[in-house]
C-alpha atoms as a PDB file:
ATOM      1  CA  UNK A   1     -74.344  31.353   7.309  1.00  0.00           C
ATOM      2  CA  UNK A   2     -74.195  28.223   9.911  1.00  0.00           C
ATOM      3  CA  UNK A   3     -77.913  26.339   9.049  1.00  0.00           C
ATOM      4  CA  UNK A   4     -79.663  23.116   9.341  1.00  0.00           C
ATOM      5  CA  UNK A   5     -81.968  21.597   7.025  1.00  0.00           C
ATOM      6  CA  UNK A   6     -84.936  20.256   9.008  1.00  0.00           C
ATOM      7  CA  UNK A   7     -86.753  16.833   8.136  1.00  0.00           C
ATOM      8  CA  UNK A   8     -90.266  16.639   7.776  1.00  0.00           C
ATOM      9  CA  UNK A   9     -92.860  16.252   4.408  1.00  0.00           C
ATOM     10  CA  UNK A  10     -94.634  19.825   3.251  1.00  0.00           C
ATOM     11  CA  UNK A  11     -97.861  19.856   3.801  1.00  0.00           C
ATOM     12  CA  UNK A  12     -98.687  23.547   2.120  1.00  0.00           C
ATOM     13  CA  UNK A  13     -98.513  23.918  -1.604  1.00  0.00           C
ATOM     14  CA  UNK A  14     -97.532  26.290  -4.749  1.00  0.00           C
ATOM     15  CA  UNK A  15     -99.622  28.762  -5.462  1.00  0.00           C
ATOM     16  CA  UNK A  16     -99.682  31.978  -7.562  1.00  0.00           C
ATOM     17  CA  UNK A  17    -100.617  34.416  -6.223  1.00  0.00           C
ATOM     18  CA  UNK A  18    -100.797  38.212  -7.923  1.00  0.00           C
ATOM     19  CA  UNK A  19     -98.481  36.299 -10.284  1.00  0.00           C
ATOM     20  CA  UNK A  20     -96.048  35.674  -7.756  1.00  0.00           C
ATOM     21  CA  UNK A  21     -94.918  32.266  -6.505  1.00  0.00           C
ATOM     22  CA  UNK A  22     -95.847  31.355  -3.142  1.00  0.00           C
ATOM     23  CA  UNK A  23     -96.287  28.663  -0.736  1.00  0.00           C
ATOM     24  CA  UNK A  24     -99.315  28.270   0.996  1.00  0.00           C
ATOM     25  CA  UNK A  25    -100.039  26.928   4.294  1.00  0.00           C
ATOM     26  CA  UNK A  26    -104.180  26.795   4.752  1.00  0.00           C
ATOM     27  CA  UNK A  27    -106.016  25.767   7.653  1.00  0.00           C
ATOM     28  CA  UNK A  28    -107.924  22.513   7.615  1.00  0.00           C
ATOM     29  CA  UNK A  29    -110.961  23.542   9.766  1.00  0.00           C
ATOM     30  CA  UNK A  30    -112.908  27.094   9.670  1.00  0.00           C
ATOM     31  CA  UNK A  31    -110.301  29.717  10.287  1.00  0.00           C
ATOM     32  CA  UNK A  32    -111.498  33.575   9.795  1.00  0.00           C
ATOM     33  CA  UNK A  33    -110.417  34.510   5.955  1.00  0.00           C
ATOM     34  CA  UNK A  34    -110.236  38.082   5.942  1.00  0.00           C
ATOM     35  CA  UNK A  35    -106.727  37.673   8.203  1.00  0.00           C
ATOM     36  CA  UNK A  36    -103.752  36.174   6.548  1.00  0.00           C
ATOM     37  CA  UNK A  37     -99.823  35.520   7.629  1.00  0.00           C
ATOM     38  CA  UNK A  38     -97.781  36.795   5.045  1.00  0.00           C
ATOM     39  CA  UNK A  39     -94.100  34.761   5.778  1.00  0.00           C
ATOM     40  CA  UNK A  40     -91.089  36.625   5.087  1.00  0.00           C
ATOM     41  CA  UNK A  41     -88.221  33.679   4.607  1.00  0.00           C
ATOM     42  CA  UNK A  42     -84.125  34.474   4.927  1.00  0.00           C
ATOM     43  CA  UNK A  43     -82.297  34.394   1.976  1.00  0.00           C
ATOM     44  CA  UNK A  44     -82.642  30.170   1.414  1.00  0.00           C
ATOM     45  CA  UNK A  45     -86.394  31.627   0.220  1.00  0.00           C
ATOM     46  CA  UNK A  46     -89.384  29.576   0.258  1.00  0.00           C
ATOM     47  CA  UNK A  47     -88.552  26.260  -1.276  1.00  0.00           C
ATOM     48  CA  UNK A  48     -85.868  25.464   1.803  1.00  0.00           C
ATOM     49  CA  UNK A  49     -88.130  22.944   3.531  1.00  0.00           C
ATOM     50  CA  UNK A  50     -87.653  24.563   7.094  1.00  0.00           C
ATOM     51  CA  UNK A  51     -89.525  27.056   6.017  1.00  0.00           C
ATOM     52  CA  UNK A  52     -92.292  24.980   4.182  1.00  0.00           C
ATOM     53  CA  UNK A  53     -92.826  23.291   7.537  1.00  0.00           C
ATOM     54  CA  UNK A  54     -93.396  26.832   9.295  1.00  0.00           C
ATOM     55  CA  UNK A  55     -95.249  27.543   7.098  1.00  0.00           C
ATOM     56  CA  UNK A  56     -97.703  24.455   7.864  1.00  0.00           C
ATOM     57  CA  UNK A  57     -97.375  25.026  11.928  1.00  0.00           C
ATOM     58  CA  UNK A  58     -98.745  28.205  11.151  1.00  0.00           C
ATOM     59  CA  UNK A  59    -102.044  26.696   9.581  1.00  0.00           C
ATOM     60  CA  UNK A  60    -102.328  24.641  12.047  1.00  0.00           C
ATOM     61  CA  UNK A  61    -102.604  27.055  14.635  1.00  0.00           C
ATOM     62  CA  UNK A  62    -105.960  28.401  12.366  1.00  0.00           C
ATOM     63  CA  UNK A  63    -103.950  31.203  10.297  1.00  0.00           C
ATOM     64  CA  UNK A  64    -104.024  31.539   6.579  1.00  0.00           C
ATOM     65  CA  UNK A  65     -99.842  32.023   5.635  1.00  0.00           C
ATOM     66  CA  UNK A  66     -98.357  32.599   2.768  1.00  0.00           C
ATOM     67  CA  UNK A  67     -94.293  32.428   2.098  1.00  0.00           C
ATOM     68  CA  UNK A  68     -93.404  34.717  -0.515  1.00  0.00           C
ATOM     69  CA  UNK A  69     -91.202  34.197  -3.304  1.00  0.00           C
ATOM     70  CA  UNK A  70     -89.515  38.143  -3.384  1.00  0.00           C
ATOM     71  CA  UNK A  71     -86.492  36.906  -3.933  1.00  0.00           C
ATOM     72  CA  UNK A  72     -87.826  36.516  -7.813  1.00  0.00           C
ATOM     73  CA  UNK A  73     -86.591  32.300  -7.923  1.00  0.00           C
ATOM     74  CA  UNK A  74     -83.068  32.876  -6.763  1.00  0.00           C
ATOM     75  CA  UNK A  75     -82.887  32.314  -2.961  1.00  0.00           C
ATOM     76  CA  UNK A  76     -78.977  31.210  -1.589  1.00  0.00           C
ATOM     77  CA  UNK A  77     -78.287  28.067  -2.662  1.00  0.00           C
ATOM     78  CA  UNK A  78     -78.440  25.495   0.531  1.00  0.00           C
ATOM     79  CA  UNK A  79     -74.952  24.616   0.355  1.00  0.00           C
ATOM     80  CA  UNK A  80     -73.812  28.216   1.837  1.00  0.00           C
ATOM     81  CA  UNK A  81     -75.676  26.675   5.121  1.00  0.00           C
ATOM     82  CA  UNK A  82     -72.313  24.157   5.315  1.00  0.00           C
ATOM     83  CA  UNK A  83     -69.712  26.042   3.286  1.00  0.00           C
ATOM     84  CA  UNK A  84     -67.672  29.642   3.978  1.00  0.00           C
ATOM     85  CA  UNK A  85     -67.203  30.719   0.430  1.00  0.00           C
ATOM     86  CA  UNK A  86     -70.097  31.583  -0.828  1.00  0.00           C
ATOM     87  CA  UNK A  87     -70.270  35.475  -1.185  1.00  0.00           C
ATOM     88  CA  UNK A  88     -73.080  36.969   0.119  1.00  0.00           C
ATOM     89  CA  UNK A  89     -72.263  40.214  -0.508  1.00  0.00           C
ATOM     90  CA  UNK A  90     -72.770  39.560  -4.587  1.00  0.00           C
ATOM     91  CA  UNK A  91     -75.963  38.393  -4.000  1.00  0.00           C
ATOM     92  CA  UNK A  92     -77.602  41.191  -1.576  1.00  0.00           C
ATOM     93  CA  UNK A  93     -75.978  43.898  -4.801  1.00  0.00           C
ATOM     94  CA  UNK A  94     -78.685  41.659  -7.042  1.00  0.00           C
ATOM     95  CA  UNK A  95     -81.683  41.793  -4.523  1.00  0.00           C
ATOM     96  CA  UNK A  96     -82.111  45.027  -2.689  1.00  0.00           C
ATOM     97  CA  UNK A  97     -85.092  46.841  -2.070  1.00  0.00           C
ATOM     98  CA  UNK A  98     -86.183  47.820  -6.043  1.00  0.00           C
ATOM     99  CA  UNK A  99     -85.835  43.881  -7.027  1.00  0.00           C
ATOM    100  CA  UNK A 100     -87.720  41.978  -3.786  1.00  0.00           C
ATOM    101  CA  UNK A 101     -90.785  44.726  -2.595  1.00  0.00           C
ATOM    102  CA  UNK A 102     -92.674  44.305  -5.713  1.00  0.00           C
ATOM    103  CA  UNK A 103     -93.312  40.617  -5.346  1.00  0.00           C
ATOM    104  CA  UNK A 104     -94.405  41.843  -1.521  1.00  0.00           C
ATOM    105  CA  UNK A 105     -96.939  44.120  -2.638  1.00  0.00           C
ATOM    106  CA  UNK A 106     -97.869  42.105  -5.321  1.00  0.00           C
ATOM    107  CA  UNK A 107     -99.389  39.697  -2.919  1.00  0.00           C
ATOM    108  CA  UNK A 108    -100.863  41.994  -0.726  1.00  0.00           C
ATOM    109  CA  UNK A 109    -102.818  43.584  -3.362  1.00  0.00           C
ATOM    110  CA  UNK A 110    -104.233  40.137  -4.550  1.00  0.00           C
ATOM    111  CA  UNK A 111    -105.110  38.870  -1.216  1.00  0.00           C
ATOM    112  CA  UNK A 112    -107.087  42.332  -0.795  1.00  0.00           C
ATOM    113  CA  UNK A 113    -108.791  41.403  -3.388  1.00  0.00           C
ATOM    114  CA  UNK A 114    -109.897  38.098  -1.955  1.00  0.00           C
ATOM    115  CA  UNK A 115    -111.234  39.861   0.995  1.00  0.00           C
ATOM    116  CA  UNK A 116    -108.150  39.551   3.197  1.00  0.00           C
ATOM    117  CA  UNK A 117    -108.317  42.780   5.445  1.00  0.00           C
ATOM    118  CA  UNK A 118    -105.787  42.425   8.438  1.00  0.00           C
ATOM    119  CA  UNK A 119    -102.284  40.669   7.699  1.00  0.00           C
ATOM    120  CA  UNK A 120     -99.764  39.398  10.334  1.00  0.00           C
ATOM    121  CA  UNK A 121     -96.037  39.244   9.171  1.00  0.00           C
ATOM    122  CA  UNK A 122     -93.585  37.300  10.486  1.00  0.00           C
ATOM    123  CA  UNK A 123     -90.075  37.838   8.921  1.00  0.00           C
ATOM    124  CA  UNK A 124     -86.970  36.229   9.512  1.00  0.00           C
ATOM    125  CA  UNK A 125     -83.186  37.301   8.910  1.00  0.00           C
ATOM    126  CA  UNK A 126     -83.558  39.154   5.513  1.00  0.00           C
ATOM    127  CA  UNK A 127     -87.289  39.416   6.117  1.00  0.00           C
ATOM    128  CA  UNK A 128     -87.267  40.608   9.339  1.00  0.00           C
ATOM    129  CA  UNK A 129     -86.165  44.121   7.283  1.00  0.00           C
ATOM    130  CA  UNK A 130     -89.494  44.202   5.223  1.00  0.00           C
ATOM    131  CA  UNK A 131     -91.476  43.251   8.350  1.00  0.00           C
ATOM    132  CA  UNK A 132     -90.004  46.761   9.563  1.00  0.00           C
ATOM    133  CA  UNK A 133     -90.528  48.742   6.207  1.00  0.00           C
ATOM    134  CA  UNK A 134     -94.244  47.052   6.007  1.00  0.00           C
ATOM    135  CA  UNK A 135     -94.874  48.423   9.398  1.00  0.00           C
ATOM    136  CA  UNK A 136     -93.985  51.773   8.651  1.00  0.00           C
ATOM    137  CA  UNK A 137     -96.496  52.263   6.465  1.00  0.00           C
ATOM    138  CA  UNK A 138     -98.766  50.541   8.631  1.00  0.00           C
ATOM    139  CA  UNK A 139     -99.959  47.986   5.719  1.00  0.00           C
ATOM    140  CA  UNK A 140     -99.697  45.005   8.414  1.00  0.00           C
ATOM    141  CA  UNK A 141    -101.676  44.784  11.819  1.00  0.00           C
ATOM    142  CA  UNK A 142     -98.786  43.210  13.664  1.00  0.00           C
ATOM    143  CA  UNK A 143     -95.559  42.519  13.304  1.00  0.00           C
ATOM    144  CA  UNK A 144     -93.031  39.911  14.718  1.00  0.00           C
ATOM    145  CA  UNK A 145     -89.400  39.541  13.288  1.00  0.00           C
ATOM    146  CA  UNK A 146     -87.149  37.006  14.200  1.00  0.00           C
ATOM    147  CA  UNK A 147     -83.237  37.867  14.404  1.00  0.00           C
ATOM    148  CA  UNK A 148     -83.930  40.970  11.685  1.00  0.00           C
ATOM    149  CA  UNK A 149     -81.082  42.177   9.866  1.00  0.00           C
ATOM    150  CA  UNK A 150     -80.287  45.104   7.752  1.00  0.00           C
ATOM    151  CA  UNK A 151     -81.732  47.301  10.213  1.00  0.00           C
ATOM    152  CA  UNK A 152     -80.465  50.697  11.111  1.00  0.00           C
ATOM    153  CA  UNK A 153     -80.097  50.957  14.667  1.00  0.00           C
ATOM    154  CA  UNK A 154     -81.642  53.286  16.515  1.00  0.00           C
ATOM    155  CA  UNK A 155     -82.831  54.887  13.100  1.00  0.00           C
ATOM    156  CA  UNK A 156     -85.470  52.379  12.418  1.00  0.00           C
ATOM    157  CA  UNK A 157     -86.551  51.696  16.070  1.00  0.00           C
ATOM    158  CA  UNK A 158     -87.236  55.374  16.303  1.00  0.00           C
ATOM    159  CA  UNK A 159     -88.941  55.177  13.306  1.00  0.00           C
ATOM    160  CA  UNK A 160     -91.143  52.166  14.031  1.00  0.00           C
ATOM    161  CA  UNK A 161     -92.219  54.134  17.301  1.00  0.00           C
ATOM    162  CA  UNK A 162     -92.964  57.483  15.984  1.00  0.00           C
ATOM    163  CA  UNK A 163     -94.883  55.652  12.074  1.00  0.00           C
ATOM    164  CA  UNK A 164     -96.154  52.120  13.096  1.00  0.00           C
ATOM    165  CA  UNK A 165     -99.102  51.432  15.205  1.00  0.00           C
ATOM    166  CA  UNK A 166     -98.749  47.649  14.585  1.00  0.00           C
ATOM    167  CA  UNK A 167     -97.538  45.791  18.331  1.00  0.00           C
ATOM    168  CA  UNK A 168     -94.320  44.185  17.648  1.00  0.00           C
ATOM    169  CA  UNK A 169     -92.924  40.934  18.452  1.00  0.00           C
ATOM    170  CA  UNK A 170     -89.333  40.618  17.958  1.00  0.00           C
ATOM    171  CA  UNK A 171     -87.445  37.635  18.880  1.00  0.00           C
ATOM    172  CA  UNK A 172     -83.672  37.417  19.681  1.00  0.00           C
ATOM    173  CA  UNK A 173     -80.604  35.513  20.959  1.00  0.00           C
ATOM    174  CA  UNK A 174     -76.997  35.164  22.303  1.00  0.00           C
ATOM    175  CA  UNK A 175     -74.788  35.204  19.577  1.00  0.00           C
ATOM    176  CA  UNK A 176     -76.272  37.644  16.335  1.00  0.00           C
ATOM    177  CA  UNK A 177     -73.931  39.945  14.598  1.00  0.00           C
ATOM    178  CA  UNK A 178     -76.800  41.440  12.613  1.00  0.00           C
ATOM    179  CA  UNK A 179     -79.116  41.836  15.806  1.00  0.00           C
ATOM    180  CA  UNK A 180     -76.574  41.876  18.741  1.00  0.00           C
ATOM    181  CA  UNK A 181     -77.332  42.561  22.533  1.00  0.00           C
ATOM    182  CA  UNK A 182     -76.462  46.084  22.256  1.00  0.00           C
ATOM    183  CA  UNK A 183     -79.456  46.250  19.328  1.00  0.00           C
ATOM    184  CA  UNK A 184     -81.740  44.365  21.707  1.00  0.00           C
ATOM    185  CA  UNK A 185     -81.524  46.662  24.569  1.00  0.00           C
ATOM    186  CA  UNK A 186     -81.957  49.873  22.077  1.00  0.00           C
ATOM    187  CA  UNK A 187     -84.973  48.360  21.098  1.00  0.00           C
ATOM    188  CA  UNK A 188     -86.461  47.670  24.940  1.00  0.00           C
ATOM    189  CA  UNK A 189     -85.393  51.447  25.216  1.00  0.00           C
ATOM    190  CA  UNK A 190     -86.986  52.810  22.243  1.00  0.00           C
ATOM    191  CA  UNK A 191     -89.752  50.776  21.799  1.00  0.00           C
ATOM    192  CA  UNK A 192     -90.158  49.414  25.050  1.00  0.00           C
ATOM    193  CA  UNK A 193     -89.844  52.751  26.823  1.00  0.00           C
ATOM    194  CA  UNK A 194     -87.350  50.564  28.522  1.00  0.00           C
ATOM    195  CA  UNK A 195     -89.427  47.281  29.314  1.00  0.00           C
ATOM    196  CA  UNK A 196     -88.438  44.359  27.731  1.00  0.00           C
ATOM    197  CA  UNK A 197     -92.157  43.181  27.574  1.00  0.00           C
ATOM    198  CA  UNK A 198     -95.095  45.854  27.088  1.00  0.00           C
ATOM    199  CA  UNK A 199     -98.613  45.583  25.915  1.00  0.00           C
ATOM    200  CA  UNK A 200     -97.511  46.318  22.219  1.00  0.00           C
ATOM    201  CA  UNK A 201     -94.239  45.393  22.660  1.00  0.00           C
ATOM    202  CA  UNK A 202     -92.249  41.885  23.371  1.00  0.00           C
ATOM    203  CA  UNK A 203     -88.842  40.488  22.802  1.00  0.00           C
ATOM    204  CA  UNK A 204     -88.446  37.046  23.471  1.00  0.00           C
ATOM    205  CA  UNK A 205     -84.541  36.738  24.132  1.00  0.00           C
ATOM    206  CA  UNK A 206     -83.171  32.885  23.573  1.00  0.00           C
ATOM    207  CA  UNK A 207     -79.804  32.149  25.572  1.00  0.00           C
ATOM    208  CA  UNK A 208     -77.566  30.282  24.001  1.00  0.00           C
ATOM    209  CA  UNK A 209     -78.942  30.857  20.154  1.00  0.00           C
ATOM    210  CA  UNK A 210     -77.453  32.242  17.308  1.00  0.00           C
ATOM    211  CA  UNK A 211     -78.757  34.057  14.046  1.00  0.00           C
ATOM    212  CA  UNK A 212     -80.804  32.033  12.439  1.00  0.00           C
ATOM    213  CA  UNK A 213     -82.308  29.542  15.116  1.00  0.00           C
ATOM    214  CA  UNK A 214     -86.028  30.340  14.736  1.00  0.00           C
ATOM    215  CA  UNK A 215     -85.645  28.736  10.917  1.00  0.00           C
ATOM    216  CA  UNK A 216     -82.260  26.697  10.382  1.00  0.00           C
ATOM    217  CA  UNK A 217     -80.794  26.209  13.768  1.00  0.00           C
ATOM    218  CA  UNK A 218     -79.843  22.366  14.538  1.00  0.00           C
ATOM    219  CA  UNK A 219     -82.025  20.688  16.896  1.00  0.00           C
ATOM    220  CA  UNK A 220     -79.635  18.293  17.507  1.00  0.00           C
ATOM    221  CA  UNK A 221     -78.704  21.003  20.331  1.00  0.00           C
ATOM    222  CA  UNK A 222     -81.687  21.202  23.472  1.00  0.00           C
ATOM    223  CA  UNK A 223     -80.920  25.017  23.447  1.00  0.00           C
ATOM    224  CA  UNK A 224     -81.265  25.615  19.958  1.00  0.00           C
ATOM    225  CA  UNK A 225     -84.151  23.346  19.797  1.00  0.00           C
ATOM    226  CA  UNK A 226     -85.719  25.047  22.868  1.00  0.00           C
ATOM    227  CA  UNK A 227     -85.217  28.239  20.580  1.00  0.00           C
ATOM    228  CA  UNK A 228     -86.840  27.518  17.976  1.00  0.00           C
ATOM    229  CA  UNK A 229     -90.004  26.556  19.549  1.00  0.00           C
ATOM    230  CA  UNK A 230     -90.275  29.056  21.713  1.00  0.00           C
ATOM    231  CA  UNK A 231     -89.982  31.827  19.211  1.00  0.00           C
ATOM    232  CA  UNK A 232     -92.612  29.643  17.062  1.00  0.00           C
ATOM    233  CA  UNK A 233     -94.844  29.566  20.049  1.00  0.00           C
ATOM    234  CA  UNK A 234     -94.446  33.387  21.240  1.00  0.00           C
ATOM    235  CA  UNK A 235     -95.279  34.077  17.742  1.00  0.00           C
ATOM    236  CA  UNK A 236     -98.398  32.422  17.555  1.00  0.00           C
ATOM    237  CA  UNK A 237     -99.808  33.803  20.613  1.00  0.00           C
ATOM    238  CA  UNK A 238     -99.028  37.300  19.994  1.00  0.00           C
ATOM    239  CA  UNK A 239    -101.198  36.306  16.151  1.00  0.00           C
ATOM    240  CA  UNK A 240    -103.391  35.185  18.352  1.00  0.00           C
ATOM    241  CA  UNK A 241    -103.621  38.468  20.877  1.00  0.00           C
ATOM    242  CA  UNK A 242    -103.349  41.198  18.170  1.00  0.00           C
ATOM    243  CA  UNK A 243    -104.360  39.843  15.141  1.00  0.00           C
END
């Protein structure tokens, strides 16, 4: 899992929320309260500063966003970023679907209660696949996932068309074993109806990227770095347009 950790001093903080651990990126001037962002991190979770710092681009672009802790305090540990042997496969067996959606609906129930009414997700790797099952059942307004994985392919694309009324943003890349070209162009078929870019539809494709770049991809490298802020940007706008 080839990653980057990015410099740069959190400006967001801890909160609970629902009883779940989160970190919170909050707008300094007026922003409207009853939307929220709810971030879906990869498996590094929410205490990987890359996406702390996210988190508090997001605010300042006037949205409420929260990074959920569903993976229950036991994210990948950094090192896997720079090392081949950690197992990954050992760790999805201890986090599937009954362990992380709780914490997810957790904090969607609490910020209801707050008076949040219309929530944006944008999920990345591992959190692009709850941005998808989220969707379905049409609890989010929009949705914008950035090199998903665990998705079924065409099974969930089909799906998303026929359940989800939520316009969806998904951004991809060259080189993504979880998301590959072949993936991409299902999804401009299925979702699309064959365009790449629709009203409710958009996928931002990055040349020269590889899983991962829209959170720990090196910006030592002008493509990767051109990457990453692009998909940033493309998501804000489409917040900005549907949400």
């Amino acid at each position: 899992m080839p990653g980057v950790r990015h410099e740069g001093t959190p400006e967001g903080k801890i909160e609970f929320i629902g009883g779940v651990r989160c970190y919170v990126g909050t707008p300094s001037g007026e922003y409207n309260k009853e939307k929220a962002v709810l971030f879906l991190p990869e498996v590094f979770g929410i205490d990987l500063i890359n996406a702390q710092l996210l988190v508090d681009d997001f605010a300042r672009n006037g949205f409420k966003t929260i990074a959920i802790d569903y993976l229950n305090g036991d994210p990948v540990p950094e090192y896997a970023m720079t090392s081949d042997k950690y197992d990954l496969r050992v760790w999805l067996a201890d986090h599937g679907n009954e362990q992380t959606r709780p914490n997810i609906d957790k904090v969607i129930a609490a910020l209801k209660e707050r008076g949040v009414k219309d929530f944006g997700v944008t999920g990345y790797c591992f959190g692009g696949r709850y941005g998808f099952d989220l969707a379905f059942e049409n609890i989010i307004k929009v949705t914008v996932v950035s090199h998903p994985s665990l998705l079924q392919v065409p099974e969930d694309l089909e799906k998303y068309k026929k359940l989800s009324k939520a316009p969806l943003l998904i951004n991809s890349c060259t080189v993504d074993p979880q998301f590959p070209r072949e993936f991409q162009a299902e999804a401009d078929r299925v979702i699309g109806n064959g365009e790449q870019f629709t009203e409710t539809y958009r996928r931002e494709y990055f040349e020269g990227c590889a899983h991962g770049f829209a959170i720990r991809g090196d910006q030592s490298k002008p493509e990767v770095k051109v990457g990453k802020e692009g998909s940033f940007k493309a998501t804000v706008l489409f917040f900005k347009m549907h949400l």
